[in-house]
Protein backbone atom coordinates (compact mmCIF):
# COMPACT_ATOMS: atom_id res chain seq x y z
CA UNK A 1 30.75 -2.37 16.51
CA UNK A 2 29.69 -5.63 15.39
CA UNK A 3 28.14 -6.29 11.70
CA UNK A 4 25.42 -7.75 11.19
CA UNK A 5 25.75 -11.08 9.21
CA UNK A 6 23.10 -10.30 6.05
CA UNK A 7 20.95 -13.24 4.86
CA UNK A 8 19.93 -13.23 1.52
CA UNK A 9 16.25 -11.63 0.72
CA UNK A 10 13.96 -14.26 0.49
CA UNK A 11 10.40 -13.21 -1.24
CA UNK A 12 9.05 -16.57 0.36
CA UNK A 13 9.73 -15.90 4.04
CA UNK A 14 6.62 -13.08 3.49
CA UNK A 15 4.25 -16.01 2.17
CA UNK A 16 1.87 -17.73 4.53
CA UNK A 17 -0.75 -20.49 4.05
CA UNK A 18 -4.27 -20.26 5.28
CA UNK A 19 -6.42 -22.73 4.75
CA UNK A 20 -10.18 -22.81 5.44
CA UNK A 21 -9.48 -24.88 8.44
CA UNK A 22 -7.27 -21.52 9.79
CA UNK A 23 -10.72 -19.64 9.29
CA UNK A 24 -13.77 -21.23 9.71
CA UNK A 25 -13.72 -20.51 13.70
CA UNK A 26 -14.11 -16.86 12.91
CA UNK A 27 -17.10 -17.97 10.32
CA UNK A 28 -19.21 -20.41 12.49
CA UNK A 29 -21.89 -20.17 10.20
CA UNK A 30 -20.46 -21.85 7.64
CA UNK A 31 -20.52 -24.60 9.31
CA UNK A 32 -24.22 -25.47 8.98
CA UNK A 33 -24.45 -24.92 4.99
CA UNK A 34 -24.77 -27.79 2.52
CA UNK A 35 -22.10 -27.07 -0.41
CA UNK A 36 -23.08 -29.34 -2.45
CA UNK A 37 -25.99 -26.35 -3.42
CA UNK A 38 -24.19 -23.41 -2.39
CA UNK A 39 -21.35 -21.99 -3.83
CA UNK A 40 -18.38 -22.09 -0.86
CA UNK A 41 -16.60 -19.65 -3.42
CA UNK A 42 -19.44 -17.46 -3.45
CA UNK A 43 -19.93 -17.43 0.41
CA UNK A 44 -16.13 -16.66 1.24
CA UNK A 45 -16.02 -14.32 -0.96
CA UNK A 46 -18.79 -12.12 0.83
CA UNK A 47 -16.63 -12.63 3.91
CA UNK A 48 -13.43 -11.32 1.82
CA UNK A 49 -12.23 -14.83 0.84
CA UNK A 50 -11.37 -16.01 -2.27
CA UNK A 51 -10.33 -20.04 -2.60
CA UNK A 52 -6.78 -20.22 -4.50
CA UNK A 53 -6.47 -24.06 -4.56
CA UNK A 54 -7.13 -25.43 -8.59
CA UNK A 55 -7.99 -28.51 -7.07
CA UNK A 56 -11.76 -27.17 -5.42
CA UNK A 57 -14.70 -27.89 -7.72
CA UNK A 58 -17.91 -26.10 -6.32
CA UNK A 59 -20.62 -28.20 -5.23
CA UNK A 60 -18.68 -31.16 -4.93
CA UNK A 61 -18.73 -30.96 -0.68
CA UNK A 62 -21.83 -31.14 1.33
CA UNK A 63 -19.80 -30.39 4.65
CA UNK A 64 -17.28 -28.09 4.76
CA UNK A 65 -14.82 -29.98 7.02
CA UNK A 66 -14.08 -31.92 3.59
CA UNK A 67 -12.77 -28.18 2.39
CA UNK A 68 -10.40 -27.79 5.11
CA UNK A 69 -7.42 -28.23 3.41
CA UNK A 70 -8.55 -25.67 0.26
CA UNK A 71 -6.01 -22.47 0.41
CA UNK A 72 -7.97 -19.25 0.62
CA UNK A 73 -6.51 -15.77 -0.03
CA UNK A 74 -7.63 -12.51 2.00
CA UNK A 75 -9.47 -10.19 -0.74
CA UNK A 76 -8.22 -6.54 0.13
C-alpha cells in the first residue's frame, strides 16, 4: 500500500476571485444602466451581489465595463 504524500492545509486554495467581469454575462441588463445615477451596489445586491473591493465609489462609473475589475462576493 502506498501513502499518500499529505500537503499542508491551505485555507487559500478554497478562495476564488470573481469579478464583475466573471458575471455580467449572466446579468445582461446591466449593461444598459448609467451608474453614475444608480447605485451598482444597490443593483447587485438585488441579484445576490455584494461589491467587496474598498476601492469602488458609487456613482463614479457611467458604464459598467469601467467596474469590471471590482471583486463581488455571492450573498447567501
Amino acid at each position: 500500500m502506498n501513502k499518500k504524500s499529505k500537503a499542508p492545509f491551505d485555507p487559500n486554495s478554497f478562495d476564488s476571485i470573481t469579478t464583475i467581469g466573471n458575471i455580467i454575462d449572466n446579468f445582461p441588463k446591466l449593461l444598459s444602466m448609467d451608474f453614475s445615477k444608480i447605485s451598482l451596489n444597490d443593483e447587485l445586491t438585488r441579484l445576490n451581489y455584494e461589491i467587496i473591493s474598498s476601492e469602488y465609489k458609487d456613482f463614479e462609473y457611467s458604464n459598467i465595463k469601467e467596474c469590471f475589475h471590482y471583486e463581488v462576493d455571492k450573498i447567501v
